[in-house]
Structures are given as structure tokens and as C-alpha cells.
PDB file of N, CA and C in Angstrom:
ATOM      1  N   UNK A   1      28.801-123.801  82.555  1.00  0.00           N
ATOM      2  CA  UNK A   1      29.555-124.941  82.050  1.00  0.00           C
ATOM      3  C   UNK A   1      29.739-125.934  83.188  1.00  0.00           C
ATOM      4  N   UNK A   2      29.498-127.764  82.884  1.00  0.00           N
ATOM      5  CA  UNK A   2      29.543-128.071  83.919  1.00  0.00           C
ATOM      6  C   UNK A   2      31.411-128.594  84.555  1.00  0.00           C
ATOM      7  N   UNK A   3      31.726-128.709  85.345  1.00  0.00           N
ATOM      8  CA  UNK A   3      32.830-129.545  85.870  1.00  0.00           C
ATOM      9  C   UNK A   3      33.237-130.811  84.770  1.00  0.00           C
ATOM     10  N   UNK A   4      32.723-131.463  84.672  1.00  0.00           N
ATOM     11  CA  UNK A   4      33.661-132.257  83.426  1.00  0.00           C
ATOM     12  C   UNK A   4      33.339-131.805  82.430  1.00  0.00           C
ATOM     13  N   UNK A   5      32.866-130.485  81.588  1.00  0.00           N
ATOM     14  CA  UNK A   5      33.537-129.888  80.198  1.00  0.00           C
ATOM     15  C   UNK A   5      34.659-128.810  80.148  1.00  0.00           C
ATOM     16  N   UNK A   6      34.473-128.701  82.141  1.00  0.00           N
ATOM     17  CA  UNK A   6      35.789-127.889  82.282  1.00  0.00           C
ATOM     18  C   UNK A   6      37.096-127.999  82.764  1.00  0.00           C
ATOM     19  N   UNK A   7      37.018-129.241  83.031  1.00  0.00           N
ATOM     20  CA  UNK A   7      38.307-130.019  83.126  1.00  0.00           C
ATOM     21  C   UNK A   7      38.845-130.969  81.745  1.00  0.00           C
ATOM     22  N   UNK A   8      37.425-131.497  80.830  1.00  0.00           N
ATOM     23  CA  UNK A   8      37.484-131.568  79.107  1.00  0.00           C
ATOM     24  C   UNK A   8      38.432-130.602  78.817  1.00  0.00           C
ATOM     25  N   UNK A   9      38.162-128.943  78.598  1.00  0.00           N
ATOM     26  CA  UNK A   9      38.697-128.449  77.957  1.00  0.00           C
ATOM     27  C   UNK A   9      40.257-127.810  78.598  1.00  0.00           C
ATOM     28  N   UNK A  10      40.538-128.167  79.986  1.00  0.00           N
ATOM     29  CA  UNK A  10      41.583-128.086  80.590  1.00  0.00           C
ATOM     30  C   UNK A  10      42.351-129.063  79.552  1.00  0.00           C
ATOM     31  N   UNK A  11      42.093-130.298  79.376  1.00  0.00           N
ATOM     32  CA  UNK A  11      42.994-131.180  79.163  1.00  0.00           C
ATOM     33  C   UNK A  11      43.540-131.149  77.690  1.00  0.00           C
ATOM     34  N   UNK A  12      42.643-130.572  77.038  1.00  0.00           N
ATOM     35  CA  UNK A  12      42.744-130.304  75.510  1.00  0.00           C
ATOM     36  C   UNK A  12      43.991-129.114  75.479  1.00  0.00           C
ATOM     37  N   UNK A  13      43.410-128.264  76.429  1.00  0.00           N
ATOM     38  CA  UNK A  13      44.190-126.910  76.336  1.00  0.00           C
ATOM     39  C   UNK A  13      45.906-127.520  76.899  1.00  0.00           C
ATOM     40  N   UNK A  14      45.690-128.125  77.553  1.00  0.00           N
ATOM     41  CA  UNK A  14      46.947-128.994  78.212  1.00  0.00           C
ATOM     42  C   UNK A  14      47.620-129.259  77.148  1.00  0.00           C
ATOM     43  N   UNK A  15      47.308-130.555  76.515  1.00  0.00           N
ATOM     44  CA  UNK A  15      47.510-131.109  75.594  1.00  0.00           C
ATOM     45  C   UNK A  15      48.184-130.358  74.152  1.00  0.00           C
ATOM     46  N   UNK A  16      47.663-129.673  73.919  1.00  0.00           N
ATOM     47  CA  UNK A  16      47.743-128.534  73.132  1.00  0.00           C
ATOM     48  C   UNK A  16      49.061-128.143  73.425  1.00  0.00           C
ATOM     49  N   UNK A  17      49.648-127.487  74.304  1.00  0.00           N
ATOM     50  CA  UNK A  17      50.467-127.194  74.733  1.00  0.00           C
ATOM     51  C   UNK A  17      52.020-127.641  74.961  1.00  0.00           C
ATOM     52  N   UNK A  18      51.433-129.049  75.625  1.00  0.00           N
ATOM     53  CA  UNK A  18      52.716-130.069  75.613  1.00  0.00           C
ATOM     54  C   UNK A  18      53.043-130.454  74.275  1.00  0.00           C
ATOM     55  N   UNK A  19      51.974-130.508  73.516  1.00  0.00           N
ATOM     56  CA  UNK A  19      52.358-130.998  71.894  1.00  0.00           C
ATOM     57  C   UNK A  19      53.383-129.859  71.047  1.00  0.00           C
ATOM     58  N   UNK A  20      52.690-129.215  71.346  1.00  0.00           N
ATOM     59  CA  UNK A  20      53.584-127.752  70.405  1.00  0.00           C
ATOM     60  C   UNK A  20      54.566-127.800  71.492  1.00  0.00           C
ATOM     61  N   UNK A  21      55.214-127.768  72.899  1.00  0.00           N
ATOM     62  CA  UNK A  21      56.711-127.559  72.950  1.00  0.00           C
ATOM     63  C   UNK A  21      57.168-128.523  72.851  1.00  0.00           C
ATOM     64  N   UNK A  22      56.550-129.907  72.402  1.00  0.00           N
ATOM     65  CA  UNK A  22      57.648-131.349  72.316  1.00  0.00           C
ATOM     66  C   UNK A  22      58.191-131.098  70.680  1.00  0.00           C
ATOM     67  N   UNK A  23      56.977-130.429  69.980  1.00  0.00           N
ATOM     68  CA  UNK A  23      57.578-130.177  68.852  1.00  0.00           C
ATOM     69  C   UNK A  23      58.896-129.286  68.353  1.00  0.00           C
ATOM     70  N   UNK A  24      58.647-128.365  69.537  1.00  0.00           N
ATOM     71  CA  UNK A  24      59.688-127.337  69.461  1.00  0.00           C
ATOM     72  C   UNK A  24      61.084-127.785  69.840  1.00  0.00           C
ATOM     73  N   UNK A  25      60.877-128.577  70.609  1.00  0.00           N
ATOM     74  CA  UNK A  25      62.358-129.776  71.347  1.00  0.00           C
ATOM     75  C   UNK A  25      62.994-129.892  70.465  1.00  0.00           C
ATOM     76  N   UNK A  26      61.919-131.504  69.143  1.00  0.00           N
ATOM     77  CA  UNK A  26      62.289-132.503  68.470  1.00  0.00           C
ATOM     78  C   UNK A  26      63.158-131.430  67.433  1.00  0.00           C
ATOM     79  N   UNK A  27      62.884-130.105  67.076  1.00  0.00           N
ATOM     80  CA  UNK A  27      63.251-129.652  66.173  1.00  0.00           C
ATOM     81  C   UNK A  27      64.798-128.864  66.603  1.00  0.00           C
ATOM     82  N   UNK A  28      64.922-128.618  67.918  1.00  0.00           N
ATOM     83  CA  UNK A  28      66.555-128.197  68.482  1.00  0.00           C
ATOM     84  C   UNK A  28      67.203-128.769  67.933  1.00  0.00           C
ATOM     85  N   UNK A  29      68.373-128.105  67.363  1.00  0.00           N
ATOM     86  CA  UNK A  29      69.683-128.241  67.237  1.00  0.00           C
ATOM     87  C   UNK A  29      70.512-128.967  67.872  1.00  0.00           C
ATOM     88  N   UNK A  30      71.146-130.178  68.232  1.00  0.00           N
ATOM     89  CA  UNK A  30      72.071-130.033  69.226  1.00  0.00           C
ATOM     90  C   UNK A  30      73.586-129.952  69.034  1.00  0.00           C
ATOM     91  N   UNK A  31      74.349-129.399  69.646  1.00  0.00           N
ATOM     92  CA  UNK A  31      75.601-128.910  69.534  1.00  0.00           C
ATOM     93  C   UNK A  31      76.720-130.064  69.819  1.00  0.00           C
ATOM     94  N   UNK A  32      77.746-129.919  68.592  1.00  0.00           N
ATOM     95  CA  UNK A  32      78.107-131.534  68.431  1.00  0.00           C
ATOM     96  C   UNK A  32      78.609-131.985  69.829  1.00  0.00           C
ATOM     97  N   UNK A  33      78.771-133.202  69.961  1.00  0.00           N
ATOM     98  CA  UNK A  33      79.902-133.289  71.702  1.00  0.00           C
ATOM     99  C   UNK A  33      78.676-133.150  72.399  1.00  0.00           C
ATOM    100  N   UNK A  34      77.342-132.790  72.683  1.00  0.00           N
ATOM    101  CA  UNK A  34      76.302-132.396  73.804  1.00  0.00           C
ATOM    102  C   UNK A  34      75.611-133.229  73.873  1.00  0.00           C
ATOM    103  N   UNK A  35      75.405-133.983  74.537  1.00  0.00           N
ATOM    104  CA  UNK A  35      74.582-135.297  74.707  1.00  0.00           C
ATOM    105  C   UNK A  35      72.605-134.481  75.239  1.00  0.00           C
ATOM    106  N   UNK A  36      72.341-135.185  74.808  1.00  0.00           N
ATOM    107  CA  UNK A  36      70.622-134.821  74.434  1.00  0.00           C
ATOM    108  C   UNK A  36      70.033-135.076  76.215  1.00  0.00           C
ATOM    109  N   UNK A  37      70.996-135.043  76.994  1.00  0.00           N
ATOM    110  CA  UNK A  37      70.469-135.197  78.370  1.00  0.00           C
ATOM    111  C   UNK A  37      69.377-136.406  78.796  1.00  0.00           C
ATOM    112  N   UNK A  38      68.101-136.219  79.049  1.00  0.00           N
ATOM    113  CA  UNK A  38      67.368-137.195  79.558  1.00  0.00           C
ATOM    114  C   UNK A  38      66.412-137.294  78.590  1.00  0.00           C
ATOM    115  N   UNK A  39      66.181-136.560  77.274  1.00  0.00           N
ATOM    116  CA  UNK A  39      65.662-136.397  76.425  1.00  0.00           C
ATOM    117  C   UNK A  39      65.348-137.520  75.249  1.00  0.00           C
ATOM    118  N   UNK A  40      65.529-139.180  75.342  1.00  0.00           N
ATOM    119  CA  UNK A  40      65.737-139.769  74.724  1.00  0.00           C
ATOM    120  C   UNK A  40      63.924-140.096  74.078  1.00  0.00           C
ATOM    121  N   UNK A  41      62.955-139.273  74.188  1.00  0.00           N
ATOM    122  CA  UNK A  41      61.576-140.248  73.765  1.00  0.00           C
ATOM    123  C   UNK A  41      61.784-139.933  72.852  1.00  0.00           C
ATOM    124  N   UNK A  42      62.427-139.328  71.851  1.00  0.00           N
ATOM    125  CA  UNK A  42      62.370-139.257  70.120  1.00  0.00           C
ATOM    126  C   UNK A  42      62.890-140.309  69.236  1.00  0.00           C
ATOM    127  N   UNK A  43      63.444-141.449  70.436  1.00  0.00           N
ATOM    128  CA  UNK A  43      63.989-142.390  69.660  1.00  0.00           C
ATOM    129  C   UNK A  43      63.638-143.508  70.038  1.00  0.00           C
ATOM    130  N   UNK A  44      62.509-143.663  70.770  1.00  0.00           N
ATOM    131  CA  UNK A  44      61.493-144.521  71.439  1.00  0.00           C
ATOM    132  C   UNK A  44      60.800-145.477  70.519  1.00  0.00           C
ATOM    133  N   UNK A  45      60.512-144.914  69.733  1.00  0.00           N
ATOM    134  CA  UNK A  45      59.584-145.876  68.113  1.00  0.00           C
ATOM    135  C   UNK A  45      60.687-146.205  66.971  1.00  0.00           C
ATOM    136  N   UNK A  46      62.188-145.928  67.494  1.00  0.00           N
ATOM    137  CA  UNK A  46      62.532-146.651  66.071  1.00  0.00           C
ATOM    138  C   UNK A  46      63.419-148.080  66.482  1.00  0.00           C
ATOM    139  N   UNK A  47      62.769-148.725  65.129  1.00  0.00           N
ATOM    140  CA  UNK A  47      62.850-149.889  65.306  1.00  0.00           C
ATOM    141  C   UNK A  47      64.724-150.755  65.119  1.00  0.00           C
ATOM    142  N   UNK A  48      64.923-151.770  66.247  1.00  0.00           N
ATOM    143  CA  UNK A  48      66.123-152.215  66.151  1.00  0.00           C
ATOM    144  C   UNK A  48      66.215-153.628  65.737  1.00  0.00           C
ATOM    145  N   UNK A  49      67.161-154.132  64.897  1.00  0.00           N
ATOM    146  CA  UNK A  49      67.533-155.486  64.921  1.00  0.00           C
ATOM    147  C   UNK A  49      68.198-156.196  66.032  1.00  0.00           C
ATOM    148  N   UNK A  50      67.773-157.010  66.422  1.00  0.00           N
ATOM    149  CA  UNK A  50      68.977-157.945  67.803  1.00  0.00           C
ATOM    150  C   UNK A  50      69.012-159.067  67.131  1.00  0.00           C
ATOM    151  N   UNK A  51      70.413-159.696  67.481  1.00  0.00           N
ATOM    152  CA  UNK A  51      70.661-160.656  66.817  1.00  0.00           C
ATOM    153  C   UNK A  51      71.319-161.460  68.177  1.00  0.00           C
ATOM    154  N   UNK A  52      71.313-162.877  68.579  1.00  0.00           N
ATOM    155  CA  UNK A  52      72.314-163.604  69.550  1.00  0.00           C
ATOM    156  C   UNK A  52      72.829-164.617  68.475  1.00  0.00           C
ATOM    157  N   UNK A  53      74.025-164.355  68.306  1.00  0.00           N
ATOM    158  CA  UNK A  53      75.021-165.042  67.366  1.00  0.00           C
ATOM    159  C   UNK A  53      75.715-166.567  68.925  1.00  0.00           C
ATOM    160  N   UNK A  54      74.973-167.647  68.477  1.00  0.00           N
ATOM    161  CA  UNK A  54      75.286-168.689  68.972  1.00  0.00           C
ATOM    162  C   UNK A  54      76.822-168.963  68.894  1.00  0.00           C
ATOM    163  N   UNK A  55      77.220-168.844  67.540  1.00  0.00           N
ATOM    164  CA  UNK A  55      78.714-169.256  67.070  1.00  0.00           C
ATOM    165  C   UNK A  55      78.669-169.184  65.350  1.00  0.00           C
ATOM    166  N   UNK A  56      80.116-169.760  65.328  1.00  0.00           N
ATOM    167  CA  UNK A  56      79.393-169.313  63.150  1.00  0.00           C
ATOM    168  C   UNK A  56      80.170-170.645  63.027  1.00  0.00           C
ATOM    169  N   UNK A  57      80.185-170.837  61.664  1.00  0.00           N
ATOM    170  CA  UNK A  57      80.868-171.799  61.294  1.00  0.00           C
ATOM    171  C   UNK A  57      80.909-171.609  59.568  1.00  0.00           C
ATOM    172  N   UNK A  58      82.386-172.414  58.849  1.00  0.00           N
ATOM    173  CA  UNK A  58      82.671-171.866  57.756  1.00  0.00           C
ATOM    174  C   UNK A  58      82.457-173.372  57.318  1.00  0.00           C
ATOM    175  N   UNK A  59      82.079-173.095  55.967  1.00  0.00           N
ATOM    176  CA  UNK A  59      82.193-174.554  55.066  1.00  0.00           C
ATOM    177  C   UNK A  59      81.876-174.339  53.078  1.00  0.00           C
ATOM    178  N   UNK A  60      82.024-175.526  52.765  1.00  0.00           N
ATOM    179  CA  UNK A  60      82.234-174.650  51.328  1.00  0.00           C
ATOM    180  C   UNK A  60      80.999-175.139  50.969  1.00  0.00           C
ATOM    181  N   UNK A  61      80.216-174.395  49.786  1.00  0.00           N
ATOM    182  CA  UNK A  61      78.883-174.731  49.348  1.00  0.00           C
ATOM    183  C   UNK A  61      78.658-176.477  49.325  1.00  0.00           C
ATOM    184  N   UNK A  62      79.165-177.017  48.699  1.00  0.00           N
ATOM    185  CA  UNK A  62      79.111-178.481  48.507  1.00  0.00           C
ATOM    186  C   UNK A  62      78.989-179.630  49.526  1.00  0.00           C
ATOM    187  N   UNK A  63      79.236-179.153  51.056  1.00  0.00           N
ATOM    188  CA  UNK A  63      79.155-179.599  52.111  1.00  0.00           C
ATOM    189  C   UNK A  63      77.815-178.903  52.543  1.00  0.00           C
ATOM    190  N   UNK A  64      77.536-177.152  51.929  1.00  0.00           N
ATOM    191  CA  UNK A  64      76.466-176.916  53.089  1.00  0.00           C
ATOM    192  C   UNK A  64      75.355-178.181  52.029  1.00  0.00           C
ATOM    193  N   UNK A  65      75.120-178.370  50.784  1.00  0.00           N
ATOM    194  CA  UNK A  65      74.458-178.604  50.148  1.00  0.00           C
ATOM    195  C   UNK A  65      73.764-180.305  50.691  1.00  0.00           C
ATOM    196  N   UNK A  66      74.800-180.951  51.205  1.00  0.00           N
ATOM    197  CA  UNK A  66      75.160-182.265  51.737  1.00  0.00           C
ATOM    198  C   UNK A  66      74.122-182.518  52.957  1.00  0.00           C
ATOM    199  N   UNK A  67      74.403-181.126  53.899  1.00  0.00           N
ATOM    200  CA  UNK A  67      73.625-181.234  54.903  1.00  0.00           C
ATOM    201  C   UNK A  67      72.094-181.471  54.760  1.00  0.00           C
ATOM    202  N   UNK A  68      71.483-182.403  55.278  1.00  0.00           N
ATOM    203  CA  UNK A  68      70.155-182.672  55.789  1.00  0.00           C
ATOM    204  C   UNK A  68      69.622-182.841  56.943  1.00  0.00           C
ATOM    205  N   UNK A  69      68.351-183.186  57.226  1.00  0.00           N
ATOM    206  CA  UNK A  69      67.522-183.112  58.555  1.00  0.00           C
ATOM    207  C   UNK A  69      68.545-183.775  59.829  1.00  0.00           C
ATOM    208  N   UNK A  70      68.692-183.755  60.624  1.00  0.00           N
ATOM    209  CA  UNK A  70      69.558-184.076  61.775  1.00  0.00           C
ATOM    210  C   UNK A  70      70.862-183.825  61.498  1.00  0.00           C
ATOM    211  N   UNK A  71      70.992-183.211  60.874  1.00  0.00           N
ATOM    212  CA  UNK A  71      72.829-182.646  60.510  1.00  0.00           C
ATOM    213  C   UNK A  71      73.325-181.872  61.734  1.00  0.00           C
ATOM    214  N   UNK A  72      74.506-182.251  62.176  1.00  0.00           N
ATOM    215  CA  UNK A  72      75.165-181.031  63.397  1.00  0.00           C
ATOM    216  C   UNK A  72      75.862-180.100  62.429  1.00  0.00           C
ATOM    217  N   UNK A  73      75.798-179.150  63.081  1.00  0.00           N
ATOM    218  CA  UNK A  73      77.010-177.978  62.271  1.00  0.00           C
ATOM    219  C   UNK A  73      78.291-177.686  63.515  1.00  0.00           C
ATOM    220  N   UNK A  74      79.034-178.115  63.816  1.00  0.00           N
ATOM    221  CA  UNK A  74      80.264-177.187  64.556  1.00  0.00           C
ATOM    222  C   UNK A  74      80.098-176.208  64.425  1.00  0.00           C
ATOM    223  N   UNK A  75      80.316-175.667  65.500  1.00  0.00           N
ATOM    224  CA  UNK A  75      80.147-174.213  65.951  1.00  0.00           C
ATOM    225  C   UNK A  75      81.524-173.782  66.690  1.00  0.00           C
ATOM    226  N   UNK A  76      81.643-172.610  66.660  1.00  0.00           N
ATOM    227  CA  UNK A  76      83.279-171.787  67.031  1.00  0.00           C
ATOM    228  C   UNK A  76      83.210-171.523  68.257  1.00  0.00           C
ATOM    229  N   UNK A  77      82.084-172.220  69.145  1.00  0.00           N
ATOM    230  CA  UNK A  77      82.824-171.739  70.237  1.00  0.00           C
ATOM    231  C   UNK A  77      82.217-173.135  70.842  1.00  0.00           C
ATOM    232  N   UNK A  78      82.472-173.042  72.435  1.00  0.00           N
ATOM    233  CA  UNK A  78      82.327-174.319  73.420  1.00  0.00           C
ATOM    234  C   UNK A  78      81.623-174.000  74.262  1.00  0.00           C
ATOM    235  N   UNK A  79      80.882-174.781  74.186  1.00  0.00           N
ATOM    236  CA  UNK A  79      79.499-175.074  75.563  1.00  0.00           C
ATOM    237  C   UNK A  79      80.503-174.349  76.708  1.00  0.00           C
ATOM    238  N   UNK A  80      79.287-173.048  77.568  1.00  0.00           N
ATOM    239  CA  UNK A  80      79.328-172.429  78.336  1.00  0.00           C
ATOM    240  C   UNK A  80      79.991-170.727  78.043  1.00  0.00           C
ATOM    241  N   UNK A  81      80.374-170.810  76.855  1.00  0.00           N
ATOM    242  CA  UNK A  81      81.253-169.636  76.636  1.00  0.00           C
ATOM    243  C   UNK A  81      79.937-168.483  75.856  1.00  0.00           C
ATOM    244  N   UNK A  82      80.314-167.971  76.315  1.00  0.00           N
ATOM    245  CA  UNK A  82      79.377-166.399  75.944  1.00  0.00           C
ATOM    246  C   UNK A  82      79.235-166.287  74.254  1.00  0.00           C
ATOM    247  N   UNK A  83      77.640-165.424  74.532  1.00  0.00           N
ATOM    248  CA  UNK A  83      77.265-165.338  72.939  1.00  0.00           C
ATOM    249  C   UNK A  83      77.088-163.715  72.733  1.00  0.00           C
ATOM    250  N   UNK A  84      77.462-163.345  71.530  1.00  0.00           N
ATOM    251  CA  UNK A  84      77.389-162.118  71.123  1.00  0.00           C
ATOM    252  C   UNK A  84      76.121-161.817  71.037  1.00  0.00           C
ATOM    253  N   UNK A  85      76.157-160.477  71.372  1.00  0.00           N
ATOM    254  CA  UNK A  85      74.579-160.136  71.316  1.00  0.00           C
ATOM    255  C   UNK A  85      74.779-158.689  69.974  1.00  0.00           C
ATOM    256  N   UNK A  86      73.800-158.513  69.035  1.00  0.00           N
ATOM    257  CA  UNK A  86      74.333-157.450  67.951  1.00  0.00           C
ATOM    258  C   UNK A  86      73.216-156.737  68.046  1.00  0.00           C
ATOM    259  N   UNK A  87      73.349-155.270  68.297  1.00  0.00           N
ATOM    260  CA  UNK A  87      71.892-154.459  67.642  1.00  0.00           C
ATOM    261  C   UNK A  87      72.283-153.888  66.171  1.00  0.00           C
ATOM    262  N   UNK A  88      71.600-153.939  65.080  1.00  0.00           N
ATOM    263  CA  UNK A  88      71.424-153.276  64.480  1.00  0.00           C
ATOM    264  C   UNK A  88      73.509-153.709  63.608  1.00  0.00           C
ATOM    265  N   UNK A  89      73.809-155.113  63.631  1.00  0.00           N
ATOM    266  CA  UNK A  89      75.057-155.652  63.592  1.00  0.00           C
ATOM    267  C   UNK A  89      76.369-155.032  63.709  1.00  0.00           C
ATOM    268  N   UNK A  90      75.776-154.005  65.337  1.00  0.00           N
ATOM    269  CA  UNK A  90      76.704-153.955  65.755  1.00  0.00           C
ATOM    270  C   UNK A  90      76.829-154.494  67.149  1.00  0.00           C
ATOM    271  N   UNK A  91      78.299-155.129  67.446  1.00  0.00           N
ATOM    272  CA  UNK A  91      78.093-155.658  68.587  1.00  0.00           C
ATOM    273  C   UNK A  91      78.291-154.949  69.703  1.00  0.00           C
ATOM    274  N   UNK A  92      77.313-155.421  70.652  1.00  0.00           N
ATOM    275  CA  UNK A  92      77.176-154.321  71.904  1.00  0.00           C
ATOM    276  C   UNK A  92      77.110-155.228  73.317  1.00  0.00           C
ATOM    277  N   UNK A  93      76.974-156.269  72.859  1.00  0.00           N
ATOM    278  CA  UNK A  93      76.977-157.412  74.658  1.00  0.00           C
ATOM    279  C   UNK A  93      77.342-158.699  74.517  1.00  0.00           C
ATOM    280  N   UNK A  94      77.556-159.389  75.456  1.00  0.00           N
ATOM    281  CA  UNK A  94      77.773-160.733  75.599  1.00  0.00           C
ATOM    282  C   UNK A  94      76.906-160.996  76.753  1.00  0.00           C
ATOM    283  N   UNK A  95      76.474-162.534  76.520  1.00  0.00           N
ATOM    284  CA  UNK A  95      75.145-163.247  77.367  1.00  0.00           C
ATOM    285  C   UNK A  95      75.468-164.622  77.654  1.00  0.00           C
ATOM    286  N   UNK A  96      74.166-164.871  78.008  1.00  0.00           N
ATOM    287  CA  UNK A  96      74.008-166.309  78.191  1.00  0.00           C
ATOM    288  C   UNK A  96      72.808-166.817  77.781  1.00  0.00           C
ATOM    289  N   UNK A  97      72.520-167.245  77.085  1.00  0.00           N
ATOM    290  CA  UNK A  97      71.371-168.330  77.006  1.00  0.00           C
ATOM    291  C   UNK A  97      70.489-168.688  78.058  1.00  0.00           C
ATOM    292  N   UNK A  98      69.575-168.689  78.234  1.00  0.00           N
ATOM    293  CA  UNK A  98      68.581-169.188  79.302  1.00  0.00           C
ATOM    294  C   UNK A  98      67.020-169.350  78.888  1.00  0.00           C
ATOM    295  N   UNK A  99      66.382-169.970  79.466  1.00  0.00           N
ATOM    296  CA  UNK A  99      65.145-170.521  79.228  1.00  0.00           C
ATOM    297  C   UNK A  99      64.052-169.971  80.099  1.00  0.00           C
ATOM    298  N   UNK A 100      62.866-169.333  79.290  1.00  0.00           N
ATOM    299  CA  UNK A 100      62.066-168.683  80.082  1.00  0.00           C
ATOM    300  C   UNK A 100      60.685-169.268  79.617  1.00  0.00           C
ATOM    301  N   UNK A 101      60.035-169.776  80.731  1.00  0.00           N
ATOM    302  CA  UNK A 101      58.974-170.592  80.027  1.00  0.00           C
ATOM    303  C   UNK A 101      59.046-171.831  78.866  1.00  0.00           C
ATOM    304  N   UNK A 102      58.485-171.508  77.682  1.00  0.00           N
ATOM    305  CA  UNK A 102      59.190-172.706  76.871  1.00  0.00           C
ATOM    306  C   UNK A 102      60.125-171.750  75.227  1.00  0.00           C
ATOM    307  N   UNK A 103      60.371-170.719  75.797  1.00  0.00           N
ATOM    308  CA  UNK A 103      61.116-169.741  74.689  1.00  0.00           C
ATOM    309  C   UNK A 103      62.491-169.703  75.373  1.00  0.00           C
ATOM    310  N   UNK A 104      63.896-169.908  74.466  1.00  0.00           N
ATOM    311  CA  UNK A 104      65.142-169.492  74.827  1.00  0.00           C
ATOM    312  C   UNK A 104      64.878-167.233  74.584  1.00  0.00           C
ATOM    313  N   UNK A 105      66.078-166.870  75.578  1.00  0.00           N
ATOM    314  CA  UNK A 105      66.247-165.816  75.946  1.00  0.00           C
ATOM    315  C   UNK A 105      67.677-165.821  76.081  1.00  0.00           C
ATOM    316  N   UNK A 106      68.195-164.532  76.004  1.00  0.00           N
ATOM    317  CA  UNK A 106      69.656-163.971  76.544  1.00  0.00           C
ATOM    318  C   UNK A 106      69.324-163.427  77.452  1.00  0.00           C
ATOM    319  N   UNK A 107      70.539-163.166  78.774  1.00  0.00           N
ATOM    320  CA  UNK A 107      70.710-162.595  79.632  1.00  0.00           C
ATOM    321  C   UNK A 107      72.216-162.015  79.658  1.00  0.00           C
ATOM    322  N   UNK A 108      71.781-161.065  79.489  1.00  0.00           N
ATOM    323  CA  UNK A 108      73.368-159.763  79.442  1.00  0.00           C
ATOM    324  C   UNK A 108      74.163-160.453  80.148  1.00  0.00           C
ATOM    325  N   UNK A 109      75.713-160.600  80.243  1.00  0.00           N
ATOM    326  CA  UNK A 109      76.036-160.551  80.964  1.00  0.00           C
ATOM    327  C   UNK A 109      77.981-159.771  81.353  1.00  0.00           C
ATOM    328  N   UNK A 110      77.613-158.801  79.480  1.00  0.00           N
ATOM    329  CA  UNK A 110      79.276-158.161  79.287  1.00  0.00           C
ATOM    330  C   UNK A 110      78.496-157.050  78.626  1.00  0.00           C
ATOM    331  N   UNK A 111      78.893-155.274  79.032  1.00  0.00           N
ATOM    332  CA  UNK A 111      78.415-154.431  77.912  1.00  0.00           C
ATOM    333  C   UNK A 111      79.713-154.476  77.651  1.00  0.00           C
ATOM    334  N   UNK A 112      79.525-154.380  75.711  1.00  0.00           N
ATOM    335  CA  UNK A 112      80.908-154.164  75.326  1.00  0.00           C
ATOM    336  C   UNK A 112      81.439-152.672  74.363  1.00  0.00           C
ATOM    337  N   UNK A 113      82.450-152.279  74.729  1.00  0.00           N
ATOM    338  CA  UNK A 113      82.405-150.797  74.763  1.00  0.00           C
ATOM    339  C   UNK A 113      82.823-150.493  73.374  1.00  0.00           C
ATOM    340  N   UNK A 114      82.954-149.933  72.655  1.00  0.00           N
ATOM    341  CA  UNK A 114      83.471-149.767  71.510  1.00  0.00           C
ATOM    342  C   UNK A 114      83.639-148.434  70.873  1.00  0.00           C
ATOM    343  N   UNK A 115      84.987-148.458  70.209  1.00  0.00           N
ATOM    344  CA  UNK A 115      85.101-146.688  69.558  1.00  0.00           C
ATOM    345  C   UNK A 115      84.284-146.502  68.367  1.00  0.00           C
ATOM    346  N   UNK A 116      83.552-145.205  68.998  1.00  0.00           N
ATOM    347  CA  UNK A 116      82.876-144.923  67.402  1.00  0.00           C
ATOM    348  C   UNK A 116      84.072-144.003  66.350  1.00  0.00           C
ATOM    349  N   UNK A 117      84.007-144.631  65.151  1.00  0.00           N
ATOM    350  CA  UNK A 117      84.991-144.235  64.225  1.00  0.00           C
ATOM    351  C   UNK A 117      84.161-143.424  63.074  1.00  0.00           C
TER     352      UNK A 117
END
């Protein structure tokens, strides 16, 4: 057999291996209160919403209806003051606005802590 069908079948056999105990992981139990340690790639592919909430603003249908092309909307908060950042609508940071290339971006700049209920 030459040297690369036997390092081929090293890697298969490898492979093989790591697959069946990641499987055996994903399928542990964990015990309530026990944090999953450094173990987080099982939650690597699922997908999150982010949202940067600029400000909100309230108005009654008949005004939004009014609005057209160059319309301002008031907004609840004031130039320079921090924007909520939401995953999945819950809120988890406050930022800032900034410009990267020709796309706006947030930049963290509060984690915000919150009780899970």
C-alpha cells in the first residue's frame, strides 16, 4: 500500500471516529444549573435575528398614511444617545452607529444583563 492510501485511510478512520464521539456529546444530557463548558459548536448553525432599533416613534394610522417621500419621522431618542441592539427581540446591547466602507454598522458599546424569568 502506498503512503498516501495510508494516510487516506488514516484520515477516514480518524474521521470516523471524531464523528461518532461528537455524536455521542450532542446527545448528553446536561444537568440543570451545568453550563455546557467550552462545548458551544452545537449551536454554531442556528440562525439569529439582530435588530439595531434607531428609536421608535408612535402615531395614529391617519398621519402614518399622510406620510410621503421626504417625510421626517421623530424619533425617541437624541442624536448621540445609544441604540438598542436585539437578538432574536431580545435585548442584549447598546451601540453606536458607525460607518464602514459605504454600509452603516453597530459597535457594542453596553452588554446588557438581564434576568432570565
Amino acid at each position: 500500500m502506498s503512503d498516501d492510501a495510508q494516510e487516506k485511510e488514516k484520515d477516514i478512520a480518524y474521521n470516523e471516529i471524531s464523528e461518532a464521539d461528537g455524536a455521542r456529546e450532542a446527545e448528553r444530557e446536561w444537568p440543570i444549573g451545568e453550563a455546557m463548558a467550552g462545548d458551544v459548536s452545537a449551536i454554531y448553525d442556528i440562525p439569529v435575528q439582530i435588530s439595531a432599533v434607531l428609536g421608535r416613534s408612535t402615531m395614529q394610522v391617519s398621519q402614518l398614511l399622510k406620510l410621503g417621500r421626504g417625510a421626517v419621522v421623530e424619533l425617541d431618542r437624541k442624536v448621540g444617545e445609544a441604540i438598542d441592539i436585539y437578538v432574536n427581540n431580545r435585548l442584549v446591547a447598546r451601540g453606536e452607529v458607525v460607518v464602514v466602507e459605504d454600509k452603516l454598522g453597530v459597535t457594542m458599546t453596553e452588554i446588557v444583563k438581564s434576568d432570565r424569568s
